[in-house]
Protein backbone atom coordinates (compact mmCIF):
# COMPACT_ATOMS: atom_id res chain seq x y z
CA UNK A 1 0.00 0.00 0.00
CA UNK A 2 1.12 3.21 -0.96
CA UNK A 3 0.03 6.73 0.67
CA UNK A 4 -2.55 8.35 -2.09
CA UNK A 5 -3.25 11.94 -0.67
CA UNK A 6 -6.20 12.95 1.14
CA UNK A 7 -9.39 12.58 0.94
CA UNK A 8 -11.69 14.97 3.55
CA UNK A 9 -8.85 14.94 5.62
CA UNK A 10 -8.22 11.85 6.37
CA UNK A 11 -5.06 9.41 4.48
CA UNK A 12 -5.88 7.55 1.57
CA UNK A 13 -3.72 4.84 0.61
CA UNK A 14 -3.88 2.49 -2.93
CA UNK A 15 -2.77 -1.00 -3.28
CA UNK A 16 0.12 -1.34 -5.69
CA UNK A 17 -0.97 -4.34 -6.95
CA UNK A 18 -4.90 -4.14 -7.43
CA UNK A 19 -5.23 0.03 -7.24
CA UNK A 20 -7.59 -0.46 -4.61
CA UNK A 21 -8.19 2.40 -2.72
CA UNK A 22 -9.12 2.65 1.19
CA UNK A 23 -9.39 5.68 3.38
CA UNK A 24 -8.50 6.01 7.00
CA UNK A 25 -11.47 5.64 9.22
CA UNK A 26 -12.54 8.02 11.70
CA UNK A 27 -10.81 7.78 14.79
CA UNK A 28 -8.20 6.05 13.17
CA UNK A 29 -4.70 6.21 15.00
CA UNK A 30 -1.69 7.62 12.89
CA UNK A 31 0.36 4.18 11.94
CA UNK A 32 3.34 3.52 14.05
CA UNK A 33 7.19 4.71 13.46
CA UNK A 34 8.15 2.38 10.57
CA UNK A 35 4.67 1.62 9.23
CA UNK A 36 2.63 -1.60 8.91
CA UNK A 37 2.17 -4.39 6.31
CA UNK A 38 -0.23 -4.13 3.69
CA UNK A 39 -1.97 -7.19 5.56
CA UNK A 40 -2.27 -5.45 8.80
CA UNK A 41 -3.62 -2.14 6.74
CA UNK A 42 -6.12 -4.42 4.98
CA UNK A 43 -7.22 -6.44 7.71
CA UNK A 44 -8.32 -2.68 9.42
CA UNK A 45 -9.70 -0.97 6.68
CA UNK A 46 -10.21 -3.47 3.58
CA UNK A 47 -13.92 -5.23 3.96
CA UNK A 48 -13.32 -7.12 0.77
CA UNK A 49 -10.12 -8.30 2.39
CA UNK A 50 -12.06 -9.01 5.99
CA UNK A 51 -14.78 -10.85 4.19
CA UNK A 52 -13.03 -12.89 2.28
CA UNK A 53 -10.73 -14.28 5.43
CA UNK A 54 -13.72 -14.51 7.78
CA UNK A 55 -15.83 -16.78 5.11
CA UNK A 56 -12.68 -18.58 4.70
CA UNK A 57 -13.13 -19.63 8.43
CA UNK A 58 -16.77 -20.33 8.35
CA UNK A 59 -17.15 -24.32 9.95
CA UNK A 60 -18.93 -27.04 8.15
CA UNK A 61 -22.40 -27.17 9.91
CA UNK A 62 -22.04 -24.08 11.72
CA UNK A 63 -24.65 -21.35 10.44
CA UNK A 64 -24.83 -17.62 11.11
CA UNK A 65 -27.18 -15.26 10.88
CA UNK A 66 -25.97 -11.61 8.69
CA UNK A 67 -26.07 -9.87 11.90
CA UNK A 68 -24.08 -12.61 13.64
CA UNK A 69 -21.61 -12.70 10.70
CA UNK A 70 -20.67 -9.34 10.02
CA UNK A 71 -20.22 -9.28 14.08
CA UNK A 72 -17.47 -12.15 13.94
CA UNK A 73 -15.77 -10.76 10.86
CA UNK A 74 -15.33 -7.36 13.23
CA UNK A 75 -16.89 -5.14 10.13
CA UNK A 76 -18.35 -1.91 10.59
CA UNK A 77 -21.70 -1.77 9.86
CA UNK A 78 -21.93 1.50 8.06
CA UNK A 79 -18.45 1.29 5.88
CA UNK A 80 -19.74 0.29 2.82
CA UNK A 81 -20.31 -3.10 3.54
CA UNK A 82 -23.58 -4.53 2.35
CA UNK A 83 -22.50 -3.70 -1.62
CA UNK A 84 -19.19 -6.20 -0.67
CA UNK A 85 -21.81 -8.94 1.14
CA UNK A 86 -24.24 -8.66 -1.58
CA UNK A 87 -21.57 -9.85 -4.49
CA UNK A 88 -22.13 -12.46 -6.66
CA UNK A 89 -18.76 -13.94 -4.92
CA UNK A 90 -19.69 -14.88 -1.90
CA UNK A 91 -23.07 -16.54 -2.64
CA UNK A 92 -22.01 -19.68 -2.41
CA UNK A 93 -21.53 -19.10 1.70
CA UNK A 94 -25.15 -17.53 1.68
CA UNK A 95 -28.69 -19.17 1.87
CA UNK A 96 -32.03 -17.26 2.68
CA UNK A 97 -34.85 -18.91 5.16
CA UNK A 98 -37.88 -16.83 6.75
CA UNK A 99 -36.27 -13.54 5.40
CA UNK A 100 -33.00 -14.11 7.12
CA UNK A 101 -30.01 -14.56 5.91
CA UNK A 102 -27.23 -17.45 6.98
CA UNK A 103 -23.31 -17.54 6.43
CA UNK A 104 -21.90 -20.73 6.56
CA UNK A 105 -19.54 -23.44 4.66
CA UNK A 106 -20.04 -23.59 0.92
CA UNK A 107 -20.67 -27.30 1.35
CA UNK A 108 -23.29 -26.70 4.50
CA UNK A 109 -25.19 -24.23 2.46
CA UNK A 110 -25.27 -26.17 -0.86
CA UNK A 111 -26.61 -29.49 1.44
CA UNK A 112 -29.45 -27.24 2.76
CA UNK A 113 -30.16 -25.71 -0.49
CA UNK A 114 -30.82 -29.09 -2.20
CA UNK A 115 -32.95 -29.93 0.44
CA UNK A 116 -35.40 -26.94 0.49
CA UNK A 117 -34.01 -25.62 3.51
CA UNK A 118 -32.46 -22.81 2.14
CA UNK A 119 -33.39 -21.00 -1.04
């Protein structure tokens, strides 16, 4: 990640390899003397980046509701989030039932989906 100029005020930095760009979030502490890694930048501010490693540790038989899920994967409601959850990508560790929404395993939500559990 590489500092990008600011944006309202606050630091904007861009990944050098995607051109992702992420903004600091309010309240956000000035990095430490020496900087971080692009992992430790991405696992604060990146929700593509905290999605993707917190449905990568969803447990065979272990369902959660949205609330429950965007909890455990320590997002911030309010950052943008529901476009990320929404994507076509991460369907496969989504199923619907009674207007709720469940995160689990791929294979625990494809089982339920074959039986008419989940739609």
């Amino acid at each position: 990640m590489n500092k990008n100029g600011l944006r309202n005020g606050r630091q904007q930095y861009k990944c050098r390899q995607c051109n992702y760009q992420i903004v600091e979030s309010p309240g956000h502490k000035p990095l430490a003397k020496g900087g971080i890694t692009e992992d430790q930048l991405r696992q604060r501010h990146d929700n593509r980046y905290i999605i993707k490693v917190a449905c990568d540790a969803l447990e065979k038989g272990v369902f959660y509701k949205n609330s429950e899920f965007v909890a455990k994967a320590g997002i911030v409601p309010g950052a943008g989030y529901r476009d990320i959850i929404s994507h076509p990508d991460y369907d496969k560790y989504q199923g619907k039932a009674g207007g709720e929404t469940y995160w689990s395993h791929p294979e625990s939500i494809t089982k339920l989906k074959q039986e008419g559990v989940l739609r």
